[in-house]
Structures are given as structure tokens and as C-alpha cells.
N, C-alpha and C. Protein backbone atom coordinates (compact mmCIF):
# COMPACT_ATOMS: atom_id res chain seq x y z
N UNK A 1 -34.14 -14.75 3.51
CA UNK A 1 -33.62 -14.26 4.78
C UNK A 1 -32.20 -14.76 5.01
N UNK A 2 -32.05 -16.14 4.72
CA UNK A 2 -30.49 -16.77 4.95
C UNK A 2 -29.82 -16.26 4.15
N UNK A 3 -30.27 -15.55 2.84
CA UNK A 3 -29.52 -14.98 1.33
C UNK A 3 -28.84 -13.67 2.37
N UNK A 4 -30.10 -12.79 2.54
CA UNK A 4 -29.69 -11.77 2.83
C UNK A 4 -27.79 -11.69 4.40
N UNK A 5 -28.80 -12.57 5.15
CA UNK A 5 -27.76 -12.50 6.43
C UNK A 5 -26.19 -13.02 5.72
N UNK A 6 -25.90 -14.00 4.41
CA UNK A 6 -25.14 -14.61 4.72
C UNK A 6 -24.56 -13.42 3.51
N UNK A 7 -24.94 -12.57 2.81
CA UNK A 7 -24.59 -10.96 2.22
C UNK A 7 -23.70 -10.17 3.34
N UNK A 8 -24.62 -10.11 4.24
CA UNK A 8 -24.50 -9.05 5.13
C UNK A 8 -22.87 -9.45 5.72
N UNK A 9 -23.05 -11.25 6.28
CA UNK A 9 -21.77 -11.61 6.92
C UNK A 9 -20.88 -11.51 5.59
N UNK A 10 -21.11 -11.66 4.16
CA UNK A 10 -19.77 -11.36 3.13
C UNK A 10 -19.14 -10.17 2.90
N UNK A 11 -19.97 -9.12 3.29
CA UNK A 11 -19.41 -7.86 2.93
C UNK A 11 -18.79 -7.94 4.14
N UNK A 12 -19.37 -7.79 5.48
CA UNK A 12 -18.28 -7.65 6.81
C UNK A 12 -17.06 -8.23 6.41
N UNK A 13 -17.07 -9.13 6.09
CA UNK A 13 -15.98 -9.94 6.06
C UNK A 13 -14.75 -9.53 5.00
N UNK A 14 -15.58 -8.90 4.28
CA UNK A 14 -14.81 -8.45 3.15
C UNK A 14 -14.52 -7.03 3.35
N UNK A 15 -14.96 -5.97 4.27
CA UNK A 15 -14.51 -4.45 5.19
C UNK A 15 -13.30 -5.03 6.08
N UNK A 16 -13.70 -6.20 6.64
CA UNK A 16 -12.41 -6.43 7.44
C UNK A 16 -11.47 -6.84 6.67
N UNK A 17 -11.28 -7.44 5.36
CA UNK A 17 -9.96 -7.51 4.94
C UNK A 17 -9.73 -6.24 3.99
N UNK A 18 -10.14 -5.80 3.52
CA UNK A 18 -9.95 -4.44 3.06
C UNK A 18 -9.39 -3.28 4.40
N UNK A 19 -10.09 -3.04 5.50
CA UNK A 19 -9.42 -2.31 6.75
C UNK A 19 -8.40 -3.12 7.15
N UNK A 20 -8.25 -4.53 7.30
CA UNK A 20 -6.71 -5.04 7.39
C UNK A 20 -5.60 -4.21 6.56
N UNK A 21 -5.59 -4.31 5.34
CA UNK A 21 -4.81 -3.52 4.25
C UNK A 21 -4.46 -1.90 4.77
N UNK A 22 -5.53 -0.98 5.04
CA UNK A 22 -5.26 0.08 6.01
C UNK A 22 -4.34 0.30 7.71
N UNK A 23 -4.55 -0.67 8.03
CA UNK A 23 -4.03 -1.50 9.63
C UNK A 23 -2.78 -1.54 9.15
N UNK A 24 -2.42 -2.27 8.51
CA UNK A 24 -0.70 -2.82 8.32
C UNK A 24 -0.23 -1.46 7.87
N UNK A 25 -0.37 -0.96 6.92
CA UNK A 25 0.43 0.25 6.52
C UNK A 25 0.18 1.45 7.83
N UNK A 26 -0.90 1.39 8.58
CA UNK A 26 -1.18 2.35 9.54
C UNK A 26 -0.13 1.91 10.28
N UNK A 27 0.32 0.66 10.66
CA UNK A 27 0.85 0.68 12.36
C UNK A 27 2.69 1.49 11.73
N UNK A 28 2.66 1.31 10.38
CA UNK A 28 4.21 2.09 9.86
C UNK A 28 4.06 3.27 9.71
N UNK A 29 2.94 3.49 9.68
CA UNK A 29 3.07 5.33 9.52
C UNK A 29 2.61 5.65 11.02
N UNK A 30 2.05 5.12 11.76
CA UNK A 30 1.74 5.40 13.42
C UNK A 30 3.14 5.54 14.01
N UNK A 31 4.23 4.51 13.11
CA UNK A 31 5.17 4.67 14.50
C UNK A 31 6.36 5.97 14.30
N UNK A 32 5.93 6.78 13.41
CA UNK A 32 6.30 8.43 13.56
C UNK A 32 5.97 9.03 14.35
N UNK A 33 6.02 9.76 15.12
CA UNK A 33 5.44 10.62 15.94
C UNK A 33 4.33 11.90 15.53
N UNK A 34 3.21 11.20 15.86
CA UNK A 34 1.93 11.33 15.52
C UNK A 34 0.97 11.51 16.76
N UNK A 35 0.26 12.84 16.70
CA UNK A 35 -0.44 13.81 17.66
C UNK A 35 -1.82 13.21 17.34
N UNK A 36 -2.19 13.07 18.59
CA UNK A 36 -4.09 12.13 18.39
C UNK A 36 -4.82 13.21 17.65
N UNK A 37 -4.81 14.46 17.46
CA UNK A 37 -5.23 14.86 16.37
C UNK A 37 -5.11 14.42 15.25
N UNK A 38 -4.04 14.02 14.75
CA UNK A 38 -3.73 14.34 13.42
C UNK A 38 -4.41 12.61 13.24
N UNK A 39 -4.11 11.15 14.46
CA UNK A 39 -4.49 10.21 14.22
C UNK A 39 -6.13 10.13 13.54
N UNK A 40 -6.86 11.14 14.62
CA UNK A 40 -8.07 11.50 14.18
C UNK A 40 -8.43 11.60 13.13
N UNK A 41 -7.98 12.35 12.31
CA UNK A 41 -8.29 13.14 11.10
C UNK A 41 -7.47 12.15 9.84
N UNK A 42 -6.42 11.29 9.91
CA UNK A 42 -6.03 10.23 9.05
C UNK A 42 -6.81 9.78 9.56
N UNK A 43 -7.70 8.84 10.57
CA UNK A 43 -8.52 7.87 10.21
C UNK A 43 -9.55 7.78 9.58
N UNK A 44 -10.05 9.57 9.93
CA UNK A 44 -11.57 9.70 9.10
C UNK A 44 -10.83 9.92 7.51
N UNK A 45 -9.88 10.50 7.04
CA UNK A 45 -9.59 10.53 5.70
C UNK A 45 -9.68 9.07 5.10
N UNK A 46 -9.00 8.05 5.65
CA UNK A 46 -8.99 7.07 4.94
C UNK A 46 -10.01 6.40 5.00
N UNK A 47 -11.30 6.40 6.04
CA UNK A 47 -12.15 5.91 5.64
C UNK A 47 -12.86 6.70 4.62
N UNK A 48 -12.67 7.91 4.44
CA UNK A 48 -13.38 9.06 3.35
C UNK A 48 -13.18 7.80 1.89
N UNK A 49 -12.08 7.30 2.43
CA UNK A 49 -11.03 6.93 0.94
C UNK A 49 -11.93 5.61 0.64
N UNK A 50 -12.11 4.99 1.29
CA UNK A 50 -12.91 3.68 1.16
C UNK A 50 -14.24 3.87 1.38
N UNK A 51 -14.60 4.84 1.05
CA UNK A 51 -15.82 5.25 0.85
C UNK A 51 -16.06 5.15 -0.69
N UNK A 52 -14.78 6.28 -1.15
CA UNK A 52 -15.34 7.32 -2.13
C UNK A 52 -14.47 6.31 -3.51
N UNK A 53 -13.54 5.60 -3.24
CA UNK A 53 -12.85 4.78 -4.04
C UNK A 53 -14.14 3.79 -4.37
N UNK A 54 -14.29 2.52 -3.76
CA UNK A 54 -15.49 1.74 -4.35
C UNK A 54 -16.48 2.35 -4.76
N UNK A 55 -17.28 3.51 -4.54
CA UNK A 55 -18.39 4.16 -5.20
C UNK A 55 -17.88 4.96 -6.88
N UNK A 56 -16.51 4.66 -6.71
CA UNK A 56 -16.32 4.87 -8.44
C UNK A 56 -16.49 4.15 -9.00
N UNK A 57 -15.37 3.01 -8.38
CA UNK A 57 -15.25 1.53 -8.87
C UNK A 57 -16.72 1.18 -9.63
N UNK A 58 -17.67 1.61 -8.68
CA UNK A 58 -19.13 0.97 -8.79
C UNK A 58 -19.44 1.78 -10.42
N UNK A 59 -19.32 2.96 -10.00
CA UNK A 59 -19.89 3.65 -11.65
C UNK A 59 -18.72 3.81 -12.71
N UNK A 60 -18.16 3.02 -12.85
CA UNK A 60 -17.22 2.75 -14.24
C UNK A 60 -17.69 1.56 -14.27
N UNK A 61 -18.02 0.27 -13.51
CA UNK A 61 -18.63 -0.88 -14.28
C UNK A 61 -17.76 -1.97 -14.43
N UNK A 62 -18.29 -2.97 -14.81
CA UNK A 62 -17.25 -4.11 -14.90
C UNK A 62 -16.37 -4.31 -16.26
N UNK A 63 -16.64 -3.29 -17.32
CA UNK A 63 -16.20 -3.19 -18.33
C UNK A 63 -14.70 -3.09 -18.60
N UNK A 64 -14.21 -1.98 -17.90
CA UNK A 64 -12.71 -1.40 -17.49
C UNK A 64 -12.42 -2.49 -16.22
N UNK A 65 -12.59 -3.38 -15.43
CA UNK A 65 -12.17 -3.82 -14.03
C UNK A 65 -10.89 -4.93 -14.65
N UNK A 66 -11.15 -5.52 -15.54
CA UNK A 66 -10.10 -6.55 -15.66
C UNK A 66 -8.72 -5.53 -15.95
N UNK A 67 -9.38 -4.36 -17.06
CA UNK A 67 -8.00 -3.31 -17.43
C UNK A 67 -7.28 -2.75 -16.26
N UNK A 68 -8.13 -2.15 -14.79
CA UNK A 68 -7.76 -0.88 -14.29
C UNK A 68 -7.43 -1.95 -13.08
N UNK A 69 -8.13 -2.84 -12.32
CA UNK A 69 -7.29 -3.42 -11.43
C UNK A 69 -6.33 -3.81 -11.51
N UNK A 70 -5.35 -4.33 -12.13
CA UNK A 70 -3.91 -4.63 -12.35
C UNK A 70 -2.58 -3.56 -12.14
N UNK A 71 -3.51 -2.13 -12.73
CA UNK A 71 -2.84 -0.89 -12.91
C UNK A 71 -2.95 -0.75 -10.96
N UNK A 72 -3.72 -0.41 -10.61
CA UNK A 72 -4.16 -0.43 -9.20
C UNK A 72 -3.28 -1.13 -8.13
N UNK A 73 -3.38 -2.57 -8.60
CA UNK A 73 -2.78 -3.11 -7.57
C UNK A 73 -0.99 -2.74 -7.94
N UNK A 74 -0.40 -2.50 -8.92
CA UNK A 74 0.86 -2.30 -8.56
C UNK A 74 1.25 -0.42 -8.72
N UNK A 75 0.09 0.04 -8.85
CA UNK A 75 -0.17 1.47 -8.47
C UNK A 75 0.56 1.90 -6.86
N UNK A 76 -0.58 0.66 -5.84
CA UNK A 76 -0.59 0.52 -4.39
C UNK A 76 0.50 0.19 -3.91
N UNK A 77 1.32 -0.49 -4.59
CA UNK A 77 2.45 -1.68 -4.05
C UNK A 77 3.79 -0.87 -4.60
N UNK A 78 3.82 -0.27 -5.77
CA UNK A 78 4.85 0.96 -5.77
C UNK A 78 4.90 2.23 -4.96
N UNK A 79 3.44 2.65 -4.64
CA UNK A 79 3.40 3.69 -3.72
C UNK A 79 3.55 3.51 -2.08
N UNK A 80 3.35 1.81 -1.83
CA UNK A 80 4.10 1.77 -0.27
C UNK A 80 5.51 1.42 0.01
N UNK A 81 6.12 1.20 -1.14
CA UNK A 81 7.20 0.76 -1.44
C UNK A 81 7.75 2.08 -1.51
N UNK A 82 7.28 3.32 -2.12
CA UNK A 82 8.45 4.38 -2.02
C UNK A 82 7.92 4.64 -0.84
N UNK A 83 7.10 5.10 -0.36
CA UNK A 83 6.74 5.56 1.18
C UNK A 83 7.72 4.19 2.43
N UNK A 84 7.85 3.92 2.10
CA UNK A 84 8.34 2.71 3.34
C UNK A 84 10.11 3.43 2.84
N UNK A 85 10.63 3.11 1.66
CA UNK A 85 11.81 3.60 1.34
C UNK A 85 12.14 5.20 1.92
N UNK A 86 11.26 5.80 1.66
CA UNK A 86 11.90 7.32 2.12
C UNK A 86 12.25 7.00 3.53
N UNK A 87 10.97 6.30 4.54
CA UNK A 87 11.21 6.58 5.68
C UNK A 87 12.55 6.16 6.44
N UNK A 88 13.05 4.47 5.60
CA UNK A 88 13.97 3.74 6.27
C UNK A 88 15.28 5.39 5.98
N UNK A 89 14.88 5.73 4.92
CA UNK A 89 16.19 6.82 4.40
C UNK A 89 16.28 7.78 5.44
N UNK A 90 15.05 8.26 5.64
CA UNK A 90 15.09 9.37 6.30
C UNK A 90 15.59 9.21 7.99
N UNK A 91 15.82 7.96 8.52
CA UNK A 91 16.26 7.64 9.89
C UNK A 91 17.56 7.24 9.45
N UNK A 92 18.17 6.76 8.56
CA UNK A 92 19.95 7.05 8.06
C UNK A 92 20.55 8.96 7.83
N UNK A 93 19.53 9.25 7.40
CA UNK A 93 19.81 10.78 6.96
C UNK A 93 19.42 11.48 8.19
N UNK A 94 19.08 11.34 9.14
CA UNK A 94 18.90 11.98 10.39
C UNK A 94 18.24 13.44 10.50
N UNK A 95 17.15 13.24 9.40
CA UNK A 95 15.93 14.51 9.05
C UNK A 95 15.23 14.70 9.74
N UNK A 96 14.45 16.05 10.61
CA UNK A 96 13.54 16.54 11.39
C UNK A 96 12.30 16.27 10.82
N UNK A 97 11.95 16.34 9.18
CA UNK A 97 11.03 16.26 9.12
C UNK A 97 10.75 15.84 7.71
N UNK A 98 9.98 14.35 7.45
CA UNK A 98 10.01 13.80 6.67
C UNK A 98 9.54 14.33 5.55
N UNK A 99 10.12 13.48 4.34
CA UNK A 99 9.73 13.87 2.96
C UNK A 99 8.49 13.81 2.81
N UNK A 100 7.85 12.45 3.39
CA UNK A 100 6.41 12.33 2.92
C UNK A 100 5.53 12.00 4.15
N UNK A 101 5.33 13.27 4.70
CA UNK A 101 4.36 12.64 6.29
C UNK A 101 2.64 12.70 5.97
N UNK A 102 2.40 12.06 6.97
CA UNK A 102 1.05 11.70 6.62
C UNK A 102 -0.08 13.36 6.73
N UNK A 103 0.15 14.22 6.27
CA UNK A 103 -0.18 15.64 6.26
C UNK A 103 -0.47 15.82 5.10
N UNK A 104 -1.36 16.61 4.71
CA UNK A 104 -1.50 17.98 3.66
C UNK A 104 -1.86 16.42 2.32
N UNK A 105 -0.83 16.57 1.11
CA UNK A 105 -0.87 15.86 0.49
C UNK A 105 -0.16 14.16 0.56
N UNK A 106 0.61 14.48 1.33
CA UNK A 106 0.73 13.15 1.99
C UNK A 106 0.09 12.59 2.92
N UNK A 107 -1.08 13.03 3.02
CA UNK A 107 -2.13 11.89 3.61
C UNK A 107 -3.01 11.85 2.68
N UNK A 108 -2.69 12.44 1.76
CA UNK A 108 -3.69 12.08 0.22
C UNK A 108 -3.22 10.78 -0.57
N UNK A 109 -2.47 10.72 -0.38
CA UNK A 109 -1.54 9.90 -1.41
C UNK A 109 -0.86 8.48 -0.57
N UNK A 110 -1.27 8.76 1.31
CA UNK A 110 -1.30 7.51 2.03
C UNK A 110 -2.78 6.88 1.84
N UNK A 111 -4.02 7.63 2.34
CA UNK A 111 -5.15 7.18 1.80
C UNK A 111 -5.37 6.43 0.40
N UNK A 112 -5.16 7.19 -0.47
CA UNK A 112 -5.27 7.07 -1.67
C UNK A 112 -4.54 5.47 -1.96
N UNK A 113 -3.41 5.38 -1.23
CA UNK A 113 -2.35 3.70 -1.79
C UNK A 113 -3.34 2.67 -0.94
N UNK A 114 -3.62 3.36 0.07
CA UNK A 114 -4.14 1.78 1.08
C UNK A 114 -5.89 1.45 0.54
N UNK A 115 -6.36 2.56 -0.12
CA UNK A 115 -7.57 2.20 -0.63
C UNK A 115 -8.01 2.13 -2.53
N UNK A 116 -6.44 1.69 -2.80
CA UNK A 116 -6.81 1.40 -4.32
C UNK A 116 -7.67 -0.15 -4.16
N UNK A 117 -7.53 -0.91 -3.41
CA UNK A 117 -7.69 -2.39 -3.47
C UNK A 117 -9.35 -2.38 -3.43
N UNK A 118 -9.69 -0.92 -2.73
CA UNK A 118 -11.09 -1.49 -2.24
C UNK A 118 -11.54 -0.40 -3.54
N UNK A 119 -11.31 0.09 -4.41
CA UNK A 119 -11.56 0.99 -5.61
C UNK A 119 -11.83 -0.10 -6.31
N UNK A 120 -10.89 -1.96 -6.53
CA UNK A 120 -10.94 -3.00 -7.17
C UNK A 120 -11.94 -3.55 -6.99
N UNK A 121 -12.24 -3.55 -5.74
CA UNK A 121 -13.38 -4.72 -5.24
C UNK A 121 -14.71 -3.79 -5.90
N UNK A 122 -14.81 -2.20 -5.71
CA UNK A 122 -16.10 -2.07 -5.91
C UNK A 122 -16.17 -2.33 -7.74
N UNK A 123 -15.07 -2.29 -8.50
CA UNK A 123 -15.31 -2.34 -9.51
C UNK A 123 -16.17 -3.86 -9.75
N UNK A 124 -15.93 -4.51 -9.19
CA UNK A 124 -16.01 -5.81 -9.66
C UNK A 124 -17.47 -6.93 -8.49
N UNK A 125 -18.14 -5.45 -7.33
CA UNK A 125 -19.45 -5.90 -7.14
C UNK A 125 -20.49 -5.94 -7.81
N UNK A 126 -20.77 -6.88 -7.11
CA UNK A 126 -22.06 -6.75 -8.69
C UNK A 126 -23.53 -7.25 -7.63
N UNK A 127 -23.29 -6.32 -6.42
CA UNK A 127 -24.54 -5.66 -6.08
C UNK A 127 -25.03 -5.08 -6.16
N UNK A 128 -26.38 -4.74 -5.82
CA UNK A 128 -27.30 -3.31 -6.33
C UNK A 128 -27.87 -3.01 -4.81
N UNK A 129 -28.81 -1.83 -5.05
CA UNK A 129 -29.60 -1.10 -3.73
C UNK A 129 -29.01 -0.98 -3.22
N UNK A 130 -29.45 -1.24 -1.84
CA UNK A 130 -29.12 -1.18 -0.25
C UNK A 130 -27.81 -1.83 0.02
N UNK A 131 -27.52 -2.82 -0.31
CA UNK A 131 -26.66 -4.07 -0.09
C UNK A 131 -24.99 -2.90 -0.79
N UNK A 132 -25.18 -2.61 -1.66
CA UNK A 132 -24.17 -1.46 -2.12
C UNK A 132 -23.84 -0.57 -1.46
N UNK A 133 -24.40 0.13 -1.09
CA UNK A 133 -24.57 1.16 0.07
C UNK A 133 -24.23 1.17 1.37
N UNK A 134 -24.57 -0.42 1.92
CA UNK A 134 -24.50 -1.07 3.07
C UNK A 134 -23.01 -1.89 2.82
N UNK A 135 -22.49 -2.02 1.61
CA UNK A 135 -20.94 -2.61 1.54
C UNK A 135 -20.02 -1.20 1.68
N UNK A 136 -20.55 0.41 0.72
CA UNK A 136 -19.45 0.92 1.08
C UNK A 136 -19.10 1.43 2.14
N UNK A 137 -20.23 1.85 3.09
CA UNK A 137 -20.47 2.43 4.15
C UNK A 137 -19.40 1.25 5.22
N UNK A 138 -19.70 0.37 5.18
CA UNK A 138 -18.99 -0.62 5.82
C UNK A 138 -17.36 -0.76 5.49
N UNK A 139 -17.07 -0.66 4.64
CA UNK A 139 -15.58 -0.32 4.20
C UNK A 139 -15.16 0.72 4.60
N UNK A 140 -15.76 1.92 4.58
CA UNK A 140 -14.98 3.30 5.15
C UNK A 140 -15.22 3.03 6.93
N UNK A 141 -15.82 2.62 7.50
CA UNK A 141 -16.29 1.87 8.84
C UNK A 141 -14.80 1.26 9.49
N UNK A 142 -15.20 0.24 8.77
CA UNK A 142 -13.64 -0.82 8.97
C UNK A 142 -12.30 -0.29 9.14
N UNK A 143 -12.20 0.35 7.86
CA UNK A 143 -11.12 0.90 7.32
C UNK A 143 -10.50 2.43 8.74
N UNK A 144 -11.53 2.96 8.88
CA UNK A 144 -11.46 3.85 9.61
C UNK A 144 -11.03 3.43 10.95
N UNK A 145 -11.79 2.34 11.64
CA UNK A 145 -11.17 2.20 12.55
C UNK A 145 -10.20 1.41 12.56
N UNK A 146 -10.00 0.33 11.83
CA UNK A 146 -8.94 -0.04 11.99
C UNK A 146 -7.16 0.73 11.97
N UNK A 147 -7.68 1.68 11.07
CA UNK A 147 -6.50 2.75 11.01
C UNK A 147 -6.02 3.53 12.36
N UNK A 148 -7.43 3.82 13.02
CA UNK A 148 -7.37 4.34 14.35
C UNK A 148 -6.54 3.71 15.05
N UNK A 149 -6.68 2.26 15.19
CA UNK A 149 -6.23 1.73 16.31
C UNK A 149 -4.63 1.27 15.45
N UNK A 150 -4.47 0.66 14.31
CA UNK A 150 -2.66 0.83 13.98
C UNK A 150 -2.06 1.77 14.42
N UNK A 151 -2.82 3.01 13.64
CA UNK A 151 -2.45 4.40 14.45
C UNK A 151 -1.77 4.65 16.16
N UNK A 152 -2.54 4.24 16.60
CA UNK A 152 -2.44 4.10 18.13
C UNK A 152 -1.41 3.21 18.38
N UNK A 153 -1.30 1.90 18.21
CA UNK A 153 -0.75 0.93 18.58
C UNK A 153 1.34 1.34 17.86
N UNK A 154 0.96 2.01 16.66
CA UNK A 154 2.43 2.76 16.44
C UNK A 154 2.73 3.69 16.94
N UNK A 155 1.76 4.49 17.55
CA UNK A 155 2.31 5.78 18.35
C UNK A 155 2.79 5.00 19.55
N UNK A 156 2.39 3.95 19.90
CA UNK A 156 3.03 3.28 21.39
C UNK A 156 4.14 2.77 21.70
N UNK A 157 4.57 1.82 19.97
CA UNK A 157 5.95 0.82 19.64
C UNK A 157 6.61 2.08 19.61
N UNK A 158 6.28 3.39 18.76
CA UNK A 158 7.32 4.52 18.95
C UNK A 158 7.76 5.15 20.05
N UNK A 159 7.05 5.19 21.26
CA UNK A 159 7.92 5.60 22.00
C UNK A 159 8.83 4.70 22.86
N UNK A 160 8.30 3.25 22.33
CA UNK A 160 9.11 1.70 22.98
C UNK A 160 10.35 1.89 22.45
N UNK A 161 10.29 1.69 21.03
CA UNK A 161 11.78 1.71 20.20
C UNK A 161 12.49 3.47 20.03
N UNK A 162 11.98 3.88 20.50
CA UNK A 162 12.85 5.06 20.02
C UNK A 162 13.25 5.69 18.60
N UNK A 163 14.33 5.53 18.36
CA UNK A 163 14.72 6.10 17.12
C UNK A 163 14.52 5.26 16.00
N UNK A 164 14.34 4.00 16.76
CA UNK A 164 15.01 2.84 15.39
C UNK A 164 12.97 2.22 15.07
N UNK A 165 12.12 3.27 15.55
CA UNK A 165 11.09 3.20 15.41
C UNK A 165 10.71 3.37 14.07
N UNK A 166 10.85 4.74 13.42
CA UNK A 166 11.11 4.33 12.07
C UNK A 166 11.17 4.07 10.85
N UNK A 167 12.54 3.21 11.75
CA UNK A 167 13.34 2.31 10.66
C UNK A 167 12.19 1.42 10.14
N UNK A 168 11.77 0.88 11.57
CA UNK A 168 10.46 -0.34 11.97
C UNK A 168 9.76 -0.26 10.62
N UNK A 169 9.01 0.69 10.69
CA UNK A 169 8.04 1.34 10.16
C UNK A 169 8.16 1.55 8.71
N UNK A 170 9.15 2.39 8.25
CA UNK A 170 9.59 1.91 6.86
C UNK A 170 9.67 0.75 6.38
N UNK A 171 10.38 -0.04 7.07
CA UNK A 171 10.56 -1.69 6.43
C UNK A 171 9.23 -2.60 6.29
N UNK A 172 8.26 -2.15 7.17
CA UNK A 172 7.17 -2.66 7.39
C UNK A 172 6.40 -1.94 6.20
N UNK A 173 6.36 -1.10 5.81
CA UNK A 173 5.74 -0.63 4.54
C UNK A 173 6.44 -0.46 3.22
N UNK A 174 7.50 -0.87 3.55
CA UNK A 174 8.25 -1.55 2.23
C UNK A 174 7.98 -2.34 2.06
N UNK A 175 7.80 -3.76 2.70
CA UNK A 175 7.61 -4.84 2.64
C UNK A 175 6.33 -5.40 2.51
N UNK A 176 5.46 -4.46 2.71
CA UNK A 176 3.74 -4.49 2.47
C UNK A 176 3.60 -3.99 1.16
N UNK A 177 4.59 -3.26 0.47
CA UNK A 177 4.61 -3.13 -0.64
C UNK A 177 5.25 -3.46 -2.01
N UNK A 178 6.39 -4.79 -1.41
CA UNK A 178 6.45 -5.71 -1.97
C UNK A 178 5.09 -6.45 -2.48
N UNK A 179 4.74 -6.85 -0.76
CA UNK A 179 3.76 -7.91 -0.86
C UNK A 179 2.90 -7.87 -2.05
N UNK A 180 2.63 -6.31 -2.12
CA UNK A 180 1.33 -5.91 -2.81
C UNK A 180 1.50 -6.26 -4.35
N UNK A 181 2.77 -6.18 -4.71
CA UNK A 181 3.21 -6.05 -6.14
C UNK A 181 3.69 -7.86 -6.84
N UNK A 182 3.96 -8.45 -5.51
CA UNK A 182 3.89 -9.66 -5.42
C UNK A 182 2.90 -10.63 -6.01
């Protein structure tokens, strides 16, 4: 019984730092000007993403995890790094409408960067049943809302800062994508 509960509290614990990772890059792409629709529909995508990423992870095995996580993590950390770069560009270049907004395939390819990490982790669980099921479900959970609410909380700094919103926002996902490659 203590096995199970103190499972239950590791995976939470481990959705919340995985939806952290979604959060930080969310509050830089929130502070574009972004319609609660569209927040809607990026949050359920990226939890789609941390769904459907660890349930691969899970069926490729621990065989490939030492090879493919490495590729992954600077997969993630180059892809917020150009996404953070276009944006700082695109508020010098004084563009209506960005190169890479969180739409169409660019919310494929924002999902897709903020949930390589949790594609790592499932490679490398080495739970079975329920407890699997009950970790990914919990990751797209997390992930989802936490995106919601970055989401939100950048649609708010954007209309605080104005133009130089962003700038914000780029640098903040440049710099998360340092981190990542770091």
C-alpha cells in the first residue's frame, strides 16, 4: 500500500516537472496575441503530445533510450532556440504575422519541442499495467493545464508590455533553449 501511494506521489511529481517544461515555453508563446480559442486547443494539443510521446517512448524499450534521448534533448533545445530567435526577429522586423505561430504546423512542432523530454522519460519507465497508464494520462493532465494557464498568464504580460511583449517572449524561449542544450 505505502509502495503503491509513494508511485502514485512519483509520477505526480514527475507530470509536474514535465508540465513545468510546457509552462515556461507556454508563458513565451502566450505573450503573442493569442485568442482563448486557439489557447484552448494548444493546451489540449500539447497534452495530446505528452500523451502520445511517452506511450512510444514506452514501446521502443530501453534498448534505443541511452541512443535516442540525447538526440531528443538537443532536438528540444535547438527547436526553442530557433522559435525564441524568430520571434525576438520578428519584433525588430516589424511583421504582422509571424514566421512560426503556434497554428496549423506550428503548433505541431511547438508541442512536439516541449514534449520530447517526456518521449525520454517514457523511454526509460520501467513500469507496467495500470501504473503506466496512470503515469501517461497524468503527463498529458499536467502538461495540459499547465500550458493553459502560461497561456493565460502571457496573454495578460502582453497586453501589460505592449510591443516589447514579444521581444519578452522570444528571449524567454531562447533562453529555455539554451538551457535545454545546456
Amino acid at each position: 500500500m505505502v509502495a503503491s501511494i509513494n508511485e502514485i506521489v512519483s509520477i505526480i511529481c514527475m507530470a509536474f516537472a514535465l508540465g513545468m517544461d510546457a509552462f515556461s515555453v507556454g508563458l513565451g508563446i502566450g505573450m503573442q496575441a493569442i485568442r482563448l480559442k486557439r489557447i484552448l486547443l494548444i493546451g489540449f494539443v500539447v497534452g495530446i503530445f505528452h500523451v502520445v510521446m511517452p506511450f512510444i517512448g514506452l514501446m521502443l524499450g530501453s534498448i534505443l533510450s541511452s541512443k535516442i534521448e540525447s538526440i531528443a534533448i538537443l532536438a528540444a533545445g535547438l527547436l526553442l532556440c530557433a522559435i525564441g530567435f524568430q520571434m525576438i526577429c520578428q519584433t525588430f522586423m516589424k511583421q504582422q504575422k509571424p514566421i512560426l505561430a503556434p497554428v496549423g504546423f506550428g503548433l505541431f512542432i511547438f508541442s512536439f519541442s516541449v514534449s520530447l523530454d517526456s518521449f525520454s522519460i517514457g523511454l526509460s519507465l520501467g513500469l507496467s499495467g495500470a501504473a503506466t497508464a496512470f503515469a501517461i494520462t497524468m503527463f498529458g493532465l499536467f502538461s495540459m493545464v499547465l500550458t493553459w494557464t502560461a497561456l493565460l498568464i502571457g496573454r495578460r504580460t502582453h497586453h501589460l508590455l505592449g510591443t516589447y511583449s514579444e521581444l519578452l517572449g522570444g528571449v524567454i524561449l531562447f533562453g529555455f533553449g539554451l538551457v535545454v542544450l545546456l
